[in-house]
N, C-alpha and C. Protein backbone atom coordinates (compact mmCIF):
# COMPACT_ATOMS: atom_id res chain seq x y z
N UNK A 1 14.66 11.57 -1.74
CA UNK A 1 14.72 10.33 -0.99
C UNK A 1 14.76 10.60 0.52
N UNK A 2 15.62 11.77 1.02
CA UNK A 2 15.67 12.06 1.87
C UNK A 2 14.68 12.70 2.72
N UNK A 3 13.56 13.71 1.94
CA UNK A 3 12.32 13.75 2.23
C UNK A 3 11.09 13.00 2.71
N UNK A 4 11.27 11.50 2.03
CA UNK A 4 10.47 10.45 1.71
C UNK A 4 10.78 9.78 3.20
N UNK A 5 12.04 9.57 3.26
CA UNK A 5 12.40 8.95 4.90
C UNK A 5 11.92 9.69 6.47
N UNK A 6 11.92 10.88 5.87
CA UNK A 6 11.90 11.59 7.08
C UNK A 6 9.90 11.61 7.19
N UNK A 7 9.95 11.92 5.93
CA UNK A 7 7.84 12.22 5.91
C UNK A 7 7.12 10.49 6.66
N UNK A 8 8.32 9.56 6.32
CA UNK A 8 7.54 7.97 7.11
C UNK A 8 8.32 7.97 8.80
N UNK A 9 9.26 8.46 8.68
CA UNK A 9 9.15 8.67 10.03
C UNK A 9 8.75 9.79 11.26
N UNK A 10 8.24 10.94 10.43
CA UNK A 10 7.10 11.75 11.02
C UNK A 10 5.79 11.98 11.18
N UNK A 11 5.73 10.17 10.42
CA UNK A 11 4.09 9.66 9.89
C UNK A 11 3.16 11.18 9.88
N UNK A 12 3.52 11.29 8.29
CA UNK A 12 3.43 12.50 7.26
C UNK A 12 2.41 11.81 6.10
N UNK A 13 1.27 12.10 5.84
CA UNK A 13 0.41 11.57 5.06
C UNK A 13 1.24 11.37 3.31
N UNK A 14 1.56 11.98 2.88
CA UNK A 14 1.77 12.02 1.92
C UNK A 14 2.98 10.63 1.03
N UNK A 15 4.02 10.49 1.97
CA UNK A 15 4.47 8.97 1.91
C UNK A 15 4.04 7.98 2.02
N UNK A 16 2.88 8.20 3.15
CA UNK A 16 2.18 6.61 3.66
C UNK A 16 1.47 5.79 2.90
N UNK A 17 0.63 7.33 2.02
CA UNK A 17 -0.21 7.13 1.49
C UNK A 17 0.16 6.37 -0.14
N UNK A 18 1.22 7.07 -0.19
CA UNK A 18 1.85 6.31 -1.58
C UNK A 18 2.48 4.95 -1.43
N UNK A 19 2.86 4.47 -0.04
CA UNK A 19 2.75 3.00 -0.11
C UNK A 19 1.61 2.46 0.17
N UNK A 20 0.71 2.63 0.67
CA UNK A 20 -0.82 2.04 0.37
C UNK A 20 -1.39 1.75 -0.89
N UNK A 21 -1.01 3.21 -1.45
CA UNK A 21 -1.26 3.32 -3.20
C UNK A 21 -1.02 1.86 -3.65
N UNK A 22 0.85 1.82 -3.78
CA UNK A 22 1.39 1.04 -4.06
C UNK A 22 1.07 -0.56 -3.77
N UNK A 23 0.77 -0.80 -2.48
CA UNK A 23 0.18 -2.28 -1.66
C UNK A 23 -1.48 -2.53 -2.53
N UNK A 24 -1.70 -1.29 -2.88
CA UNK A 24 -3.29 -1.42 -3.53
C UNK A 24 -3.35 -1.80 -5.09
N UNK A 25 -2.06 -1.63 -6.14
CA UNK A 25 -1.92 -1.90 -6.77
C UNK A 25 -1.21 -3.19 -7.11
N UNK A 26 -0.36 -3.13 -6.28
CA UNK A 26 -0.17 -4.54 -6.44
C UNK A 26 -0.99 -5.94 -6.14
N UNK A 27 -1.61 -5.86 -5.19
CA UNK A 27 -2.25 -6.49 -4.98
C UNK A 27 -4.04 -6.91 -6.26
N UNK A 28 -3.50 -5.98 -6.53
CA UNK A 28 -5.21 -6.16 -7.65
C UNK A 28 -3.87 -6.49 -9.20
N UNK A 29 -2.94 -6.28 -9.21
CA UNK A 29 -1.87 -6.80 -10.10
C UNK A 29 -1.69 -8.67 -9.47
N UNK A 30 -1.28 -8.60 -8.77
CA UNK A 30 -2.10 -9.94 -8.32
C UNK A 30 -2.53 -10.55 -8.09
N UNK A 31 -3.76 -10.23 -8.37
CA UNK A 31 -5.35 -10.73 -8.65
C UNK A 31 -5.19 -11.05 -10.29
N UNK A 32 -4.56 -10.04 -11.04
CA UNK A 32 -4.98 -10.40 -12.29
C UNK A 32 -4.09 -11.47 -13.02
N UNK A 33 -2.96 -11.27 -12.72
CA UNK A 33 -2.17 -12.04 -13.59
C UNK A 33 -2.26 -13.88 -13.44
N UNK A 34 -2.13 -14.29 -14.16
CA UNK A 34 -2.50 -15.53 -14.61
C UNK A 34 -1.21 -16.72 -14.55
N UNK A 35 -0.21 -16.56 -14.12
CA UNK A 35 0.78 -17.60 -14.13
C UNK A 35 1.19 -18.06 -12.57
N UNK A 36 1.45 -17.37 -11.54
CA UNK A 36 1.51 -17.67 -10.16
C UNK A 36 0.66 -18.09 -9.20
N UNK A 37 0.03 -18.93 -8.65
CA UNK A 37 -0.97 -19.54 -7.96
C UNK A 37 -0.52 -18.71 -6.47
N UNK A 38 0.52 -18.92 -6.25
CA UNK A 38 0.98 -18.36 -5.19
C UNK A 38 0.78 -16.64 -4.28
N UNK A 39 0.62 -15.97 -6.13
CA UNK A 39 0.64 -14.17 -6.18
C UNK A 39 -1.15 -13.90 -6.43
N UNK A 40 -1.71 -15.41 -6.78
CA UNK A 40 -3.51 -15.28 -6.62
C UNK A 40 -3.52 -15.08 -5.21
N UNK A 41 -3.18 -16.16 -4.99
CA UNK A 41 -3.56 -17.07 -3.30
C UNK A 41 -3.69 -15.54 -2.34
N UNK A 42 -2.70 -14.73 -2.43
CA UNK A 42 -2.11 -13.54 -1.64
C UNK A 42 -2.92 -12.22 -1.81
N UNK A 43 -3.57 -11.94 -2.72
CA UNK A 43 -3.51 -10.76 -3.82
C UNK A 43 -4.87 -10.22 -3.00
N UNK A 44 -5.97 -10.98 -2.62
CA UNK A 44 -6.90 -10.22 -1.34
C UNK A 44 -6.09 -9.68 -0.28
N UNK A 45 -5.38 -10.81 0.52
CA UNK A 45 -4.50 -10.11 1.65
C UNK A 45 -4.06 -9.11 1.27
N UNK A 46 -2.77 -8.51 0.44
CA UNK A 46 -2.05 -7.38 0.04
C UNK A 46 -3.02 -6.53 -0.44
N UNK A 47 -4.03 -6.43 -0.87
CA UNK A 47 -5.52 -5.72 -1.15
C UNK A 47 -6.09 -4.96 0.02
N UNK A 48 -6.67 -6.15 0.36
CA UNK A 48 -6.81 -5.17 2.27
C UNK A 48 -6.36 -4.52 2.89
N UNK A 49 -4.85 -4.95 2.79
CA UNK A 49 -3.90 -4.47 4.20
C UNK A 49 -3.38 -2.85 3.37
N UNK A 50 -3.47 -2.96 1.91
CA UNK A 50 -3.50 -1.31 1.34
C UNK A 50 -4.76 -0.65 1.56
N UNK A 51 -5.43 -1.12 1.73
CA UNK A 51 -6.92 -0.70 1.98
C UNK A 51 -6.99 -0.07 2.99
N UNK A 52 -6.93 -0.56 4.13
CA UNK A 52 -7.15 -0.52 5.62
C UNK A 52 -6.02 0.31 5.55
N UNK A 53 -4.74 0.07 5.46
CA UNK A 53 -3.77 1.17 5.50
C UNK A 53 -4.12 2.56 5.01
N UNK A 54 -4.23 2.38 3.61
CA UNK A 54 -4.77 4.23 3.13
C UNK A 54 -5.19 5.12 3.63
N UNK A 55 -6.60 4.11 4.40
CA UNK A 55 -8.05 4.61 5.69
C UNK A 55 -7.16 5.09 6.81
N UNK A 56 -6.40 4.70 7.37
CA UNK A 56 -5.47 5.04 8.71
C UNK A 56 -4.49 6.07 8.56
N UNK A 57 -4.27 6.24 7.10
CA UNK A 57 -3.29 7.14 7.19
C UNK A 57 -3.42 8.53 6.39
N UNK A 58 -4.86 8.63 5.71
CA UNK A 58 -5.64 9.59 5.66
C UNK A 58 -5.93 10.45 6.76
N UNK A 59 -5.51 9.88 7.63
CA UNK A 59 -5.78 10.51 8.82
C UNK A 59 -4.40 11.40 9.65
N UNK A 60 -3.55 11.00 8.97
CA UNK A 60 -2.33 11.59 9.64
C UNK A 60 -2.52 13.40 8.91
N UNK A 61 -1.44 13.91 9.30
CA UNK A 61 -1.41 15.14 9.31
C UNK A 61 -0.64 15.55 7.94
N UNK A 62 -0.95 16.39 6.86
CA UNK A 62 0.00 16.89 5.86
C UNK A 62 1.45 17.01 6.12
C-alpha cells in the first residue's frame, strides 16, 4: 500500500496505469449494466477520461 502511494506520488507508471485500467473498466461496466440510467448516462465520460488517462501516463517513467 505503501508502495502504491508513493509510485502516484512520484507519477510512476505502474500505479497510474492501474487506475486507468480500473476507470476503463468501469466505465464499459457501465455501459453494460441495465438497471441505472444514471451509471448509462456517465459510462462514455468515465470511458474516456481512462482512456486519455492510460495514453498520458504511458508515458511516465517505470
Amino acid at each position: 500500500m505503501i508502495n502504491f502511494l508513493q509510485g502516484l506520488f512520484q507519477l510512476r507508471r505502474g500505479p497510474w496505469e492501474m487506475i486507468a485500467s480500473i476507470l476503463i473498466a468501469a466505465g464499459v461496466f457501465m455501459l453494460m449494466q441495465p438497471y441505472k440510467l444514471e451509471l448509462y448516462t456517465y459510462s462514455f465520460v468515465v470511458t474516456l477520461i481512462g482512456t486519455v488517462m492510460f495514453i498520458i501516463v504511458s508515458h511516465f517513467r517505470d
